[in-house]
C-alpha atoms as a PDB file:
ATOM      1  CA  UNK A   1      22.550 -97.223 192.853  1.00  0.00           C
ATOM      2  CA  UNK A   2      19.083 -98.025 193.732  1.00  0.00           C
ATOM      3  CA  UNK A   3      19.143 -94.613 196.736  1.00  0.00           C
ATOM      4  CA  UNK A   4      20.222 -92.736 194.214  1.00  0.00           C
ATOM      5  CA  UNK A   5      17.259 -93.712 192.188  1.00  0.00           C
ATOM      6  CA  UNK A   6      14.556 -93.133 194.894  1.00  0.00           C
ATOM      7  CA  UNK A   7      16.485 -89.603 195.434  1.00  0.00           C
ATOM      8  CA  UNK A   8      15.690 -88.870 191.873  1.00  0.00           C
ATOM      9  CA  UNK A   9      12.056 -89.932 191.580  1.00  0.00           C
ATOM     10  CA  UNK A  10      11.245 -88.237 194.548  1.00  0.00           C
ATOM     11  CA  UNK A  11      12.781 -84.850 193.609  1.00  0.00           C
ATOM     12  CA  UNK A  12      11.717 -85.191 190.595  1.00  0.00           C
ATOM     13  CA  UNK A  13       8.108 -85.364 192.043  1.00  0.00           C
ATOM     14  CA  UNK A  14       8.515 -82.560 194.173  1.00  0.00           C
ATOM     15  CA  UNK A  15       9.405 -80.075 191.080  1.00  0.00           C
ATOM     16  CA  UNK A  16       7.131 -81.640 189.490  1.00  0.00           C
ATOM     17  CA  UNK A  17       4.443 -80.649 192.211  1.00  0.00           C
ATOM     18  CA  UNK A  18       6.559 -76.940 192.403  1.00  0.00           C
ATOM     19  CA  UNK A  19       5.327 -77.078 188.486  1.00  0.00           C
ATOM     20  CA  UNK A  20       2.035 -77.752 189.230  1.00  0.00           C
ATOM     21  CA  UNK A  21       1.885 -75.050 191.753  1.00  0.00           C
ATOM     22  CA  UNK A  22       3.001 -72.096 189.783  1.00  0.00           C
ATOM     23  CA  UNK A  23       1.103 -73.433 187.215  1.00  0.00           C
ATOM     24  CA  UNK A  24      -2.200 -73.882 189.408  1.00  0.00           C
ATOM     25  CA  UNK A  25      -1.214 -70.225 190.788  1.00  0.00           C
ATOM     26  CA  UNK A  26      -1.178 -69.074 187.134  1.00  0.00           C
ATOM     27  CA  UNK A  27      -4.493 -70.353 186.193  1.00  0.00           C
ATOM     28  CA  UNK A  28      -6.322 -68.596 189.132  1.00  0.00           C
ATOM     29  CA  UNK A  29      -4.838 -65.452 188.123  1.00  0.00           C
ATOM     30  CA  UNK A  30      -7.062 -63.003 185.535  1.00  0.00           C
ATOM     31  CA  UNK A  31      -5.115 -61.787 182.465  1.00  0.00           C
ATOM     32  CA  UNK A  32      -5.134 -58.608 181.940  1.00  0.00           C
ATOM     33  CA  UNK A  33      -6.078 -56.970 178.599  1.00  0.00           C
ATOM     34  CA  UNK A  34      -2.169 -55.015 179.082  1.00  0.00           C
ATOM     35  CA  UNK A  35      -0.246 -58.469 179.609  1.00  0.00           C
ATOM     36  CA  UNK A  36      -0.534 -58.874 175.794  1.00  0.00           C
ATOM     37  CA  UNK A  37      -0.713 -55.392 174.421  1.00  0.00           C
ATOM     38  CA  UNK A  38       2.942 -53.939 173.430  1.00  0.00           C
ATOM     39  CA  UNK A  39       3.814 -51.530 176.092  1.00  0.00           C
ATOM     40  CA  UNK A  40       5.523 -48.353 175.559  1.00  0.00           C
ATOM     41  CA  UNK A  41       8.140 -49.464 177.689  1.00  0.00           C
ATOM     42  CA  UNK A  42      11.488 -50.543 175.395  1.00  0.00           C
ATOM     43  CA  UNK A  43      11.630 -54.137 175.326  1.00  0.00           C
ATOM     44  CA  UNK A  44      15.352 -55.920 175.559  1.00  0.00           C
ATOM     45  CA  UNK A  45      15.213 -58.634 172.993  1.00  0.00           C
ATOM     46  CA  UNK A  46      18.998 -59.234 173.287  1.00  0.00           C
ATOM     47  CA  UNK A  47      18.137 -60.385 177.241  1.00  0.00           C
ATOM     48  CA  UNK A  48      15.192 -62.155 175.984  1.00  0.00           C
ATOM     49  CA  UNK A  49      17.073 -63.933 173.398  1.00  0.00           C
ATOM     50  CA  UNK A  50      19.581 -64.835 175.763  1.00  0.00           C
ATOM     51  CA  UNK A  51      17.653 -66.132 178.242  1.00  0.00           C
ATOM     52  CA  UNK A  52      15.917 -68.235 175.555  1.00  0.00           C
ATOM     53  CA  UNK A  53      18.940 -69.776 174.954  1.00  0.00           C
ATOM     54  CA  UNK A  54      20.447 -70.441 178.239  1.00  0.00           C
ATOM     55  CA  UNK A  55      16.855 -72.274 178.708  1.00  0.00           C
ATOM     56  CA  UNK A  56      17.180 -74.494 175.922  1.00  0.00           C
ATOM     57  CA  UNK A  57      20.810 -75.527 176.180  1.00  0.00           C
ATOM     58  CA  UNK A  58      20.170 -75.962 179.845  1.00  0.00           C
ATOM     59  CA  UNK A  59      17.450 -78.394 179.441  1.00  0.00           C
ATOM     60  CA  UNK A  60      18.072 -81.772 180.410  1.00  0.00           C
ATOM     61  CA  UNK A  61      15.565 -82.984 178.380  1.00  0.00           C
ATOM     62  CA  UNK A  62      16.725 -81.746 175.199  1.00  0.00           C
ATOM     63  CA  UNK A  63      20.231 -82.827 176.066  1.00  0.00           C
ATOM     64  CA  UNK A  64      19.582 -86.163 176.852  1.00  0.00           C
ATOM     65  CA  UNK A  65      17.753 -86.401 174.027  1.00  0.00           C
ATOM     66  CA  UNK A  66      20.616 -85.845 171.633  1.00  0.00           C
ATOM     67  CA  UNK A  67      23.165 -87.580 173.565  1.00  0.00           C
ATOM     68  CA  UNK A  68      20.427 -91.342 173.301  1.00  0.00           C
ATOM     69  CA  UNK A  69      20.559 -89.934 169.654  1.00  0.00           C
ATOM     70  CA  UNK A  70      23.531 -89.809 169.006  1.00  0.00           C
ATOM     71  CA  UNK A  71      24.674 -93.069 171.129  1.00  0.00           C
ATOM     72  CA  UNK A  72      22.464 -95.050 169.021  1.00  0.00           C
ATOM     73  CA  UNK A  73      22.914 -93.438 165.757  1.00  0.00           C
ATOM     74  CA  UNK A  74      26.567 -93.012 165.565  1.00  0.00           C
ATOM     75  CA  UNK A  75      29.089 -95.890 164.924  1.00  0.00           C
ATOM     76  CA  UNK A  76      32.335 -95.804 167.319  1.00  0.00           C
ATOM     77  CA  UNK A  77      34.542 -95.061 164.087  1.00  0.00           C
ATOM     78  CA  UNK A  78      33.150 -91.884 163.268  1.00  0.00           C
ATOM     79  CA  UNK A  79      35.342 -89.161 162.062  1.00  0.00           C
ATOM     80  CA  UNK A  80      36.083 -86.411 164.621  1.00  0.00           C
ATOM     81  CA  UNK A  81      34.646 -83.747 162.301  1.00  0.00           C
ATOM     82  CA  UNK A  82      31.068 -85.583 162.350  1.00  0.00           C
ATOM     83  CA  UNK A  83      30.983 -83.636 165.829  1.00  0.00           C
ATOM     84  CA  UNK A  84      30.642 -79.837 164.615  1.00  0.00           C
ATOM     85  CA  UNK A  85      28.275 -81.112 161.912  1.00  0.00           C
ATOM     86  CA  UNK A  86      26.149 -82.616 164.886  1.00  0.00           C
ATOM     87  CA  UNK A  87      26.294 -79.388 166.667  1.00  0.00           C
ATOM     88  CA  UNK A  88      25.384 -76.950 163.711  1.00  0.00           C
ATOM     89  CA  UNK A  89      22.664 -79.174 162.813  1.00  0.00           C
ATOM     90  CA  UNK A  90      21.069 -79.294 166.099  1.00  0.00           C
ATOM     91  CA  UNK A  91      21.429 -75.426 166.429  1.00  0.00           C
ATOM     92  CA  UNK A  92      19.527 -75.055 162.675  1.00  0.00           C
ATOM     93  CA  UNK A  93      17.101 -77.158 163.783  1.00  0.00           C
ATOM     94  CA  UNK A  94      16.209 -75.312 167.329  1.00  0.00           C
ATOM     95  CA  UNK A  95      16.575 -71.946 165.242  1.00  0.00           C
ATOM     96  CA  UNK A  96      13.738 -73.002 163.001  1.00  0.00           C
ATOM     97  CA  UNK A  97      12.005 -75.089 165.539  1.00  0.00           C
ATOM     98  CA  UNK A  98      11.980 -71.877 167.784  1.00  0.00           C
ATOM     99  CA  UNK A  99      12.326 -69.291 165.247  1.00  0.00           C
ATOM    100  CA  UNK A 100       8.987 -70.601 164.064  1.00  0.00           C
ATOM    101  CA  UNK A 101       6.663 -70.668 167.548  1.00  0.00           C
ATOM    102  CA  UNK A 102       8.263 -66.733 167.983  1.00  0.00           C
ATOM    103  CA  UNK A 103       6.387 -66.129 164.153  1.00  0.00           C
ATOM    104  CA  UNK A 104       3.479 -67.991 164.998  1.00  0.00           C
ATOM    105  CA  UNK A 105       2.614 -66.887 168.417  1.00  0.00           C
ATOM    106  CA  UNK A 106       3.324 -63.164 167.753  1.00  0.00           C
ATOM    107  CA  UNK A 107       0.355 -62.990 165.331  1.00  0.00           C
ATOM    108  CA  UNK A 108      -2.821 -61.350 166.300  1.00  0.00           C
ATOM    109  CA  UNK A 109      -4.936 -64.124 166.072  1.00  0.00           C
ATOM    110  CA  UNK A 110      -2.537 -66.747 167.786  1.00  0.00           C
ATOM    111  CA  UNK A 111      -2.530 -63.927 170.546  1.00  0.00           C
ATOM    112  CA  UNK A 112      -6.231 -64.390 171.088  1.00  0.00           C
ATOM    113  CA  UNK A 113      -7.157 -67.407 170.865  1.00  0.00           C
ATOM    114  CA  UNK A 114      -3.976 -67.740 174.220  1.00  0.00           C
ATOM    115  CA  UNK A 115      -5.347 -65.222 175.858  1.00  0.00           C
ATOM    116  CA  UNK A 116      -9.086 -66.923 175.576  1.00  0.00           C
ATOM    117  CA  UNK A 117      -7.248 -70.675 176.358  1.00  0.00           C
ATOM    118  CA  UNK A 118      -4.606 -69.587 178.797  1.00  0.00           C
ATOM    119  CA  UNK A 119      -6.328 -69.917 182.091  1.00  0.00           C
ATOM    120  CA  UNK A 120      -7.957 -73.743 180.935  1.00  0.00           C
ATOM    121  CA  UNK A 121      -4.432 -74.767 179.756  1.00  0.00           C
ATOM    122  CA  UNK A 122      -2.660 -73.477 183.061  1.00  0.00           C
ATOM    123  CA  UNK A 123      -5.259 -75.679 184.837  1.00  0.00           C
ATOM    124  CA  UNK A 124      -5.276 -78.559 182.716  1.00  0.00           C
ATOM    125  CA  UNK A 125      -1.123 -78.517 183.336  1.00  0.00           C
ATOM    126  CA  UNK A 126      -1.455 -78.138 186.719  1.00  0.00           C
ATOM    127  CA  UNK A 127      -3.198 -81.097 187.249  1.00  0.00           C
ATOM    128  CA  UNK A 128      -0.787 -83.046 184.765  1.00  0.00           C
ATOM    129  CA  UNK A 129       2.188 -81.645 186.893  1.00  0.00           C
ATOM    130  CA  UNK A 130       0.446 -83.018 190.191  1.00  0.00           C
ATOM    131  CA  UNK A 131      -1.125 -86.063 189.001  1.00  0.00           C
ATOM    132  CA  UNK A 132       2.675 -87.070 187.962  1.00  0.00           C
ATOM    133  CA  UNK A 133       4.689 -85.599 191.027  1.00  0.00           C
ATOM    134  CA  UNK A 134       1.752 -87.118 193.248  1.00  0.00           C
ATOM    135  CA  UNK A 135       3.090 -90.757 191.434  1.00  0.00           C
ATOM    136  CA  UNK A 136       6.584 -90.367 191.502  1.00  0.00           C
ATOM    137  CA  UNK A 137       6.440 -89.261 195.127  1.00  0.00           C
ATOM    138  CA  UNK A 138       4.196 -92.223 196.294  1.00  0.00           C
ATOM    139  CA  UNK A 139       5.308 -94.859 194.006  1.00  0.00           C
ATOM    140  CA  UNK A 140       6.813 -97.767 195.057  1.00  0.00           C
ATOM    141  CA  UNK A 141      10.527 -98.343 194.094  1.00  0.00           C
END
């Protein structure tokens, strides 16, 4: 399936270069002092929650991940109940895991020191996202 392969690499350069984009577009844009200040404005966590976790379980990143795991971890006589055991564990680890940046990054001081970073780290991905679309889309297969 080598066309299948160069139909990959090259879409996966061009999102990588959409990434780069928004991310460039992000950088160039000043923060203002009321993007981090709490707004009197009712905030839906439930929604924000949600879409946090239709994110993660809709990475295909993380899922490949776990699947190469769990390929070359597991034996092909497992017992069928080593399957919700896999699945709880994962979700205990990405509660923690995400539980934990939510704790950390809604301190004061963790606010600040993004605020003073964010427009350097925007860049700095920007050019990441590029340099890498800018190789998958001009590489030779």
């Amino acid at each position: 399936f080598a066309q299948l392969l160069i139909v990959l690499k090259i879409g996966g350069g061009l999102y990588l270069l959409w990434l780069a984009f928004k991310a460039g577009k992000s950088a160039l844009r000043r923060t203002e002092a009321s993007d981090f200040k709490a707004s009197d404005e009712r905030v839906a966590y439930g929604r924000l929650f949600r879409q946090g976790i239709l994110m993660h379980i809709g990475n295909p990143k993380a899922i490949l991940t776990w699947v190469a795991i769990m390929s070359f971890a597991l034996k092909p006589d497992v017992i069928a109940a080593t399957l919700p055991i896999i699945i709880c564990g994962c979700a205990v680890i990405c509660v923690v895991v995400f539980g934990g940046y939510a704790l950390l990054f809604s301190t004061a001081v963790m606010s600040a020191f993004y605020r003073r970073i964010r427009r350097g780290l925007d860049a700095l991905l920007a050019c990441c996202f590029a340099l890498a679309g800018l190789k998958l889309v001009f590489s030779r297969s």
